[in-house]
C-alpha atoms as a PDB file:
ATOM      1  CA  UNK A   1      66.879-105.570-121.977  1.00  0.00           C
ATOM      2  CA  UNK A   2      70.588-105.014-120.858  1.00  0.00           C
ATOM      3  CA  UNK A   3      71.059-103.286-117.737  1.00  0.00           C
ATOM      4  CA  UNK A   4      71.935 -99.057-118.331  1.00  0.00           C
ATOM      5  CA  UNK A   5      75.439 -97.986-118.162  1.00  0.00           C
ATOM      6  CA  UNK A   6      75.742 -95.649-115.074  1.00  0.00           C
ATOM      7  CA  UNK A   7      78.113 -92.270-115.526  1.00  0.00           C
ATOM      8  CA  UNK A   8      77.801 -89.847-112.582  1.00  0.00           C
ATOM      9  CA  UNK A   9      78.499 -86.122-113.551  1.00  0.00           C
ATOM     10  CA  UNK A  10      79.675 -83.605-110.991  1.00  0.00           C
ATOM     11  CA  UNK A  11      79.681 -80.063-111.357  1.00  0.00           C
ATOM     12  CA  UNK A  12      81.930 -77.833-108.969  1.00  0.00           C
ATOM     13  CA  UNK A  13      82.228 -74.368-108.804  1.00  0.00           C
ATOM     14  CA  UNK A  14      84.572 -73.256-111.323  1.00  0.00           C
ATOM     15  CA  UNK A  15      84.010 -71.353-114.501  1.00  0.00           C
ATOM     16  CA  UNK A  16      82.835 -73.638-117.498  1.00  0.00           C
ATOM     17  CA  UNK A  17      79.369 -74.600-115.634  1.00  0.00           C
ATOM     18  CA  UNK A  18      77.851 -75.299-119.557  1.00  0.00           C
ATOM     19  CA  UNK A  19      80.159 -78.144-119.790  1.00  0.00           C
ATOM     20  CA  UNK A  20      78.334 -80.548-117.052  1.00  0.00           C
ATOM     21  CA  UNK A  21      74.840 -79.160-118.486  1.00  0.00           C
ATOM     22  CA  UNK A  22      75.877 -79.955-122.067  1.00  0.00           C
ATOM     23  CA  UNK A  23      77.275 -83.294-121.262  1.00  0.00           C
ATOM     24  CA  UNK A  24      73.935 -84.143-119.153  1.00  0.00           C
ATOM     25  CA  UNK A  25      71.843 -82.838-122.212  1.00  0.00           C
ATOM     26  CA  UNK A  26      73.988 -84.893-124.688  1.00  0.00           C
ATOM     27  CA  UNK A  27      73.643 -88.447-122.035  1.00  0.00           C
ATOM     28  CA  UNK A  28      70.057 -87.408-122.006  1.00  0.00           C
ATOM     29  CA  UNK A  29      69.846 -88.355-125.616  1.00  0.00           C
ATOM     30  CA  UNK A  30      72.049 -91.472-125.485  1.00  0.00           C
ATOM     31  CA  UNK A  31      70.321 -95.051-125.491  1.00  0.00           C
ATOM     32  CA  UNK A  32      71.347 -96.912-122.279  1.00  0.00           C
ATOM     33  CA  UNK A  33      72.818 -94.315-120.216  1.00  0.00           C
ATOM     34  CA  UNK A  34      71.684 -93.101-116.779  1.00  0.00           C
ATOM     35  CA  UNK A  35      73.119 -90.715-115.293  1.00  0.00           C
ATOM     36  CA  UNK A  36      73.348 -89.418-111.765  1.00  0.00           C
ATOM     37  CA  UNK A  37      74.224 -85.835-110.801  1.00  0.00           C
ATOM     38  CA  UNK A  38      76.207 -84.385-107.751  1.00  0.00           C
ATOM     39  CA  UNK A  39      76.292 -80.628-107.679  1.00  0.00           C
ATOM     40  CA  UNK A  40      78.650 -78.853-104.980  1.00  0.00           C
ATOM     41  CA  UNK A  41      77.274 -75.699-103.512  1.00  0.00           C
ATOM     42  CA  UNK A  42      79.569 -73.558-104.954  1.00  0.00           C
ATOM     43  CA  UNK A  43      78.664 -75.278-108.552  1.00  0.00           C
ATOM     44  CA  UNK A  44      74.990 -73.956-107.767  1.00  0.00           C
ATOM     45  CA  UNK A  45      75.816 -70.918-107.389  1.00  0.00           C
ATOM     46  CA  UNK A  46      78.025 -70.653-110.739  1.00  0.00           C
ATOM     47  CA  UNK A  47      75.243 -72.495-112.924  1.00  0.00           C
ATOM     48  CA  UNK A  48      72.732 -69.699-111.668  1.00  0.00           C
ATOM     49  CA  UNK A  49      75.265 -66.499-112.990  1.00  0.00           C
ATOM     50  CA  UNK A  50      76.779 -68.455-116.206  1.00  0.00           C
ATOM     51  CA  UNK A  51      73.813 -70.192-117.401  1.00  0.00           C
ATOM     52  CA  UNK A  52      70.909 -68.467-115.959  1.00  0.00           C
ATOM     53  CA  UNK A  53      69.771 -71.897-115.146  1.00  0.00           C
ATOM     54  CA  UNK A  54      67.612 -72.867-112.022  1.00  0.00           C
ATOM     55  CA  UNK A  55      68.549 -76.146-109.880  1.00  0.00           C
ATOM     56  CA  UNK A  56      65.181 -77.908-111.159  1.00  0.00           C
ATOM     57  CA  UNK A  57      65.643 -77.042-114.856  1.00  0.00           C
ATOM     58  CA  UNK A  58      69.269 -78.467-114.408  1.00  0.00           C
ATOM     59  CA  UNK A  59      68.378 -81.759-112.302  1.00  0.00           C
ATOM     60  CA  UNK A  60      65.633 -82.658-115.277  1.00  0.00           C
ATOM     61  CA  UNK A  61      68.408 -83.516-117.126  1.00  0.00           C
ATOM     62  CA  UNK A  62      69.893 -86.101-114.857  1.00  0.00           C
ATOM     63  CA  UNK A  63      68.124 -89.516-113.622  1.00  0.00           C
ATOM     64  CA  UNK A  64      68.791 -89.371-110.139  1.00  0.00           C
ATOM     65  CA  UNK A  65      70.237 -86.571-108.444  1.00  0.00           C
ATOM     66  CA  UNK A  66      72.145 -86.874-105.061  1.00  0.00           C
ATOM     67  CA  UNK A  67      72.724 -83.600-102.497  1.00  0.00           C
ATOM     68  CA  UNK A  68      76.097 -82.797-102.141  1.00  0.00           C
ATOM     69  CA  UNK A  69      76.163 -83.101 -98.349  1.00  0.00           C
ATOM     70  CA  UNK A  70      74.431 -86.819 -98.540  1.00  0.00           C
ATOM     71  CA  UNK A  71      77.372 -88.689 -97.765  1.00  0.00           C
ATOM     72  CA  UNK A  72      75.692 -91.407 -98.021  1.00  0.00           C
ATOM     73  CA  UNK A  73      74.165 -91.182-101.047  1.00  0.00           C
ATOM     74  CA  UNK A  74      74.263 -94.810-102.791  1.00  0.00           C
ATOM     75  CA  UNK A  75      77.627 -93.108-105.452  1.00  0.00           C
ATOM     76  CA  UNK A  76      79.182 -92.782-102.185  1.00  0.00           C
ATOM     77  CA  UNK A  77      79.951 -96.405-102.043  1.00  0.00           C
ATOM     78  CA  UNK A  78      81.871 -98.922-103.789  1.00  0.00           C
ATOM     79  CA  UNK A  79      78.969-101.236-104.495  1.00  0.00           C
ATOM     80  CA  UNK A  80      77.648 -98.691-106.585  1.00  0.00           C
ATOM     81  CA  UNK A  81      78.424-100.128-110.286  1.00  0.00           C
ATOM     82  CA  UNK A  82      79.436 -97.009-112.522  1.00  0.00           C
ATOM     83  CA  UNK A  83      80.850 -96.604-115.924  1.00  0.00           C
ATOM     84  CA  UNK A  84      82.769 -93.967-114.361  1.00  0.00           C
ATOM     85  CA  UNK A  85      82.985 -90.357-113.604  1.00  0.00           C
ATOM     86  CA  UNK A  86      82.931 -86.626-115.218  1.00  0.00           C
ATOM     87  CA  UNK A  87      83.488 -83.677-112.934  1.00  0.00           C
ATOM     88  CA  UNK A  88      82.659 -80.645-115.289  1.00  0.00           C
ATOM     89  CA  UNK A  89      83.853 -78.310-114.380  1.00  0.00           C
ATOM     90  CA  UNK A  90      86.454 -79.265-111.910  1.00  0.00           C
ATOM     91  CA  UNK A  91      87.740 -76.793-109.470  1.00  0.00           C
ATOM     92  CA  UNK A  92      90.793 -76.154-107.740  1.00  0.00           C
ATOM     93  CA  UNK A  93      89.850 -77.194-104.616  1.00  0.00           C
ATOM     94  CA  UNK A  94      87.726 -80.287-105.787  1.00  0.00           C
ATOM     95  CA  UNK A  95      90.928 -81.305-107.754  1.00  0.00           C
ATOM     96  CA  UNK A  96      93.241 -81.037-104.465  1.00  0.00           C
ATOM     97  CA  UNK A  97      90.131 -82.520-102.066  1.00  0.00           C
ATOM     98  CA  UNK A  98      90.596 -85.674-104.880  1.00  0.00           C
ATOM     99  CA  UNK A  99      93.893 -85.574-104.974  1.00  0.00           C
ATOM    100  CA  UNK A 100      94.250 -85.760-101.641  1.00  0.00           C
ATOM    101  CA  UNK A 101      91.294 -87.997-100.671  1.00  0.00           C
ATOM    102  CA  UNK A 102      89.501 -85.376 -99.286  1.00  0.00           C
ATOM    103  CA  UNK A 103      86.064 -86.974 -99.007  1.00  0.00           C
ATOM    104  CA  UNK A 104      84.419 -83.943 -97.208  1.00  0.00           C
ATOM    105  CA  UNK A 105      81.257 -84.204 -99.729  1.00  0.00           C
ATOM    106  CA  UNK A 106      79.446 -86.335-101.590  1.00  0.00           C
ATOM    107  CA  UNK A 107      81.135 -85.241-104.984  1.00  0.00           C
ATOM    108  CA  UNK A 108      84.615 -85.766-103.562  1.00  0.00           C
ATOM    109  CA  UNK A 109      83.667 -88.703-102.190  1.00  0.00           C
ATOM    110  CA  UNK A 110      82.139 -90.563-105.756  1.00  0.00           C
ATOM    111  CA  UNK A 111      85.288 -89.507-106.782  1.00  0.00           C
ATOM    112  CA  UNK A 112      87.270 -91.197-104.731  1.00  0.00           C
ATOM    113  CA  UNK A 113      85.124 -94.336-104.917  1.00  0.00           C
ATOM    114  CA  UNK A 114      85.661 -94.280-108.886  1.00  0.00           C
ATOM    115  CA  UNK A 115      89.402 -93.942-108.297  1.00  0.00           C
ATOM    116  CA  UNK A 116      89.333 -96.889-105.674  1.00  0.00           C
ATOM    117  CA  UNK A 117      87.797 -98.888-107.823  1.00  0.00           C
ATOM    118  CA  UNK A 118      89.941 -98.520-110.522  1.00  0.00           C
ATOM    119  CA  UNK A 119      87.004 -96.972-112.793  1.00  0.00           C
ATOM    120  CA  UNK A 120      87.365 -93.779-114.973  1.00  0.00           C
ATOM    121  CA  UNK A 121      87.367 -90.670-113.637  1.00  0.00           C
ATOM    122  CA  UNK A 122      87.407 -87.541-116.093  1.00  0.00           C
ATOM    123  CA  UNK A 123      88.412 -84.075-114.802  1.00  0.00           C
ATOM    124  CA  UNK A 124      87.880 -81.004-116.596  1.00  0.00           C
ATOM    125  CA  UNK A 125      89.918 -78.947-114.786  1.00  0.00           C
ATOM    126  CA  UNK A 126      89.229 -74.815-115.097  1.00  0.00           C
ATOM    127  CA  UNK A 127      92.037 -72.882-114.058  1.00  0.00           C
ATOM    128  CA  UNK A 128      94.363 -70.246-115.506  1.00  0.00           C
ATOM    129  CA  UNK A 129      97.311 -69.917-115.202  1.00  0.00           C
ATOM    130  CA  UNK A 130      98.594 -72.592-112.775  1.00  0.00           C
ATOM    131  CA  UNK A 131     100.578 -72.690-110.004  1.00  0.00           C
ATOM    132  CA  UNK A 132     102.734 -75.444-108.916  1.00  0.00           C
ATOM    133  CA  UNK A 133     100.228 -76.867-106.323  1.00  0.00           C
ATOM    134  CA  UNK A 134      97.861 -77.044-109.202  1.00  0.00           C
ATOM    135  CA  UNK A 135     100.299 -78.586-111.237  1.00  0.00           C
ATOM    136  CA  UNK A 136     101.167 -81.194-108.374  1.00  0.00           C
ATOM    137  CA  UNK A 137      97.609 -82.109-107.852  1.00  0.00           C
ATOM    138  CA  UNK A 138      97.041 -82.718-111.530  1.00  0.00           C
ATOM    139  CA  UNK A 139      99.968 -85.383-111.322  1.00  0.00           C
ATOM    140  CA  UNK A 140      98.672 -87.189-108.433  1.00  0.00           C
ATOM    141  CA  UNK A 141      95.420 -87.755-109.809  1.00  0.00           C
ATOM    142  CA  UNK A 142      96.898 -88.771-112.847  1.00  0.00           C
ATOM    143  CA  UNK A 143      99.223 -91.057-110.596  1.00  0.00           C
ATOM    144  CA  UNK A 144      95.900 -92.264-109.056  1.00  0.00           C
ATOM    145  CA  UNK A 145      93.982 -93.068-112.237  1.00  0.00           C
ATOM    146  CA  UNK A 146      92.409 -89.919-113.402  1.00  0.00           C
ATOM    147  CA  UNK A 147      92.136 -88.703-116.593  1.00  0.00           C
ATOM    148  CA  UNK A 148      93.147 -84.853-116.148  1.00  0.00           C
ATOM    149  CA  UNK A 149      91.255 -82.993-119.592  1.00  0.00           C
ATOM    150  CA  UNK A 150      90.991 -79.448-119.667  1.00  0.00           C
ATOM    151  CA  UNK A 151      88.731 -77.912-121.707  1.00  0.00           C
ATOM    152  CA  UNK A 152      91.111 -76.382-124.310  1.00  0.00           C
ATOM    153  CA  UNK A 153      89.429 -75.557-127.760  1.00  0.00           C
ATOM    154  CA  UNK A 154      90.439 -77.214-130.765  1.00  0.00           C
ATOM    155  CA  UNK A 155      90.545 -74.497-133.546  1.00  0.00           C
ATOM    156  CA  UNK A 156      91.913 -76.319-136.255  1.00  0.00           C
ATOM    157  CA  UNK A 157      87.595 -77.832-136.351  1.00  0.00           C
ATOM    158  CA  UNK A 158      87.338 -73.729-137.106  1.00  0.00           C
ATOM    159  CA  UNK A 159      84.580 -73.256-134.051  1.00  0.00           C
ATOM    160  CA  UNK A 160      82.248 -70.816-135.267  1.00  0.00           C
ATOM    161  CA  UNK A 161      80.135 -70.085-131.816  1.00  0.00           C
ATOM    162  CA  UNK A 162      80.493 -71.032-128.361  1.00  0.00           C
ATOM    163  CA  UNK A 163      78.624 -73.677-128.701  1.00  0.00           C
ATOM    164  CA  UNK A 164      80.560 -75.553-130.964  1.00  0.00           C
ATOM    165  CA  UNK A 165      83.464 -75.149-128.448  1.00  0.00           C
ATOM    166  CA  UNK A 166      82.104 -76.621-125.762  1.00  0.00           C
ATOM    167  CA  UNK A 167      80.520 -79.137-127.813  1.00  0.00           C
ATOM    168  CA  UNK A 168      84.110 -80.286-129.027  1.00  0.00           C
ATOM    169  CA  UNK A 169      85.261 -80.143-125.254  1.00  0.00           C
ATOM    170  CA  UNK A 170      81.912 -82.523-124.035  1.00  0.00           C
ATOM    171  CA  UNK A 171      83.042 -85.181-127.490  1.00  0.00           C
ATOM    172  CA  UNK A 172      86.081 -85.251-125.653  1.00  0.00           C
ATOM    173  CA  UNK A 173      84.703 -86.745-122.630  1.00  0.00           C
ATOM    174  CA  UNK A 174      81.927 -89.012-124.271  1.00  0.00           C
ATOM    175  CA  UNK A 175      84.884 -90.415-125.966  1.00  0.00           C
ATOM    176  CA  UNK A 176      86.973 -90.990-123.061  1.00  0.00           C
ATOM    177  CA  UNK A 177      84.034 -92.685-121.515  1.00  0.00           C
ATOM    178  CA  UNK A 178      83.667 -94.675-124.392  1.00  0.00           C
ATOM    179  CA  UNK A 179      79.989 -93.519-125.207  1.00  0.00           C
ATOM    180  CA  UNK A 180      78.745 -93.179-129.248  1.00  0.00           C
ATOM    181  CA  UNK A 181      78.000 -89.423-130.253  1.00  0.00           C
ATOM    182  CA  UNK A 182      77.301 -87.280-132.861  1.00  0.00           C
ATOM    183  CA  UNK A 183      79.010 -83.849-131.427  1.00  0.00           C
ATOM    184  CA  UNK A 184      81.696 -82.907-133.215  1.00  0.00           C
ATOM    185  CA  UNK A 185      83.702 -83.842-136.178  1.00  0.00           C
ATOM    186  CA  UNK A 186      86.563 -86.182-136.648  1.00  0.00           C
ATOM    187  CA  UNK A 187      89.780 -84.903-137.897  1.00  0.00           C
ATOM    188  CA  UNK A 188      90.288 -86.079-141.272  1.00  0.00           C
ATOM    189  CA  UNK A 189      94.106 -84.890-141.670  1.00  0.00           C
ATOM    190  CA  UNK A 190      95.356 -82.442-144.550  1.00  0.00           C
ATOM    191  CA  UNK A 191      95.942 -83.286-147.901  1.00  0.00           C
ATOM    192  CA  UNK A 192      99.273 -83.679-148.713  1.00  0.00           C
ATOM    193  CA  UNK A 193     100.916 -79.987-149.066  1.00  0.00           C
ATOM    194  CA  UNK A 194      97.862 -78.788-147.211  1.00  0.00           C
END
């Protein structure tokens, strides 16, 4: 049986919290993926007011989950053989703490590991509207290796809920990260004159 691909999904504390729970229930569903899950404290907090969801009902849909403050956790280290890395959503200050090697917790720190060794790291960065430090952090990650992918809706696929939103923005990463899915639609181009 071949060996699962590892992808470790972070969730910070921005806005957008249903993007790391849709992309863990989406994994969940995927043949030979395992996933681990790092959740700061602030991203606690914001799953509880945006999704209504308790930690245990959210950590079901992981494989392994790792505290925060376990710094050494085994994603913490380089040995640690990963397909790479989703933080969704990213924050501010997680995107600066990366971009600036700022490993002061354990979801900073598997970040930093999946930069170092040269594995992808996907950041879907929640902020509006940005100000140049922003702006200068998103550059040095991308400098670094990161891919820097805001959730931004696609509404030429005509969304008709919420749902379908975030499910284009979670396609997004699985495609990224190279992983077969069935979320959203493929744009087929217009007809001529269309």
């Amino acid at each position: 049986m071949p060996e699962a691909r590892r992808i470790v999904v972070g969730i910070s504390g921005a806005s957008g919290a249903v993007y790391g729970v849709r992309l863990l229930q989406v994994l969940q569903g995927c043949a030979g993926i395992e996933t681990h899950l790092v959740v700061s404290d602030a991203g606690w907090r914001n799953l509880r007011h945006e999704t209504g969801m308790e930690p245990a009902a959210v950590e079901a849909l992981a494989h392994t989950v790792h505290d925060a403050r376990n710094i050494g956790a085994t994603i913490a280290s380089g040995s640690f053989q990963s397909a790479g890395m989703v933080i969704a959503p990213c924050s501010m200050r997680t995107l600066a703490a990366v971009a600036h090697g700022l490993s002061d917790n354990l979801l900073t720190r598997a970040a930093d590991v999946v930069l170092k060794e040269r594995r992808r790291l996907v950041l879907l960065a929640r902020e509006t509207p940005l100000h140049l430090g922003h702006l200068r952090n998103m550059v040095s990650v991308t400098e670094m290796g990161a891919i820097v992918c805001p959730p931004v809706p696609a509404f030429y696929l005509r969304p008709q809920s919420v749902a379908d939103i975030v499910d284009h923005g979670v396609a997004r990463v699985l495609d990224l990260l190279e992983v077969k899915h069935p979320l959203a639609a493929r744009w087929e181009g217009l007809a001529p004159g269309g």
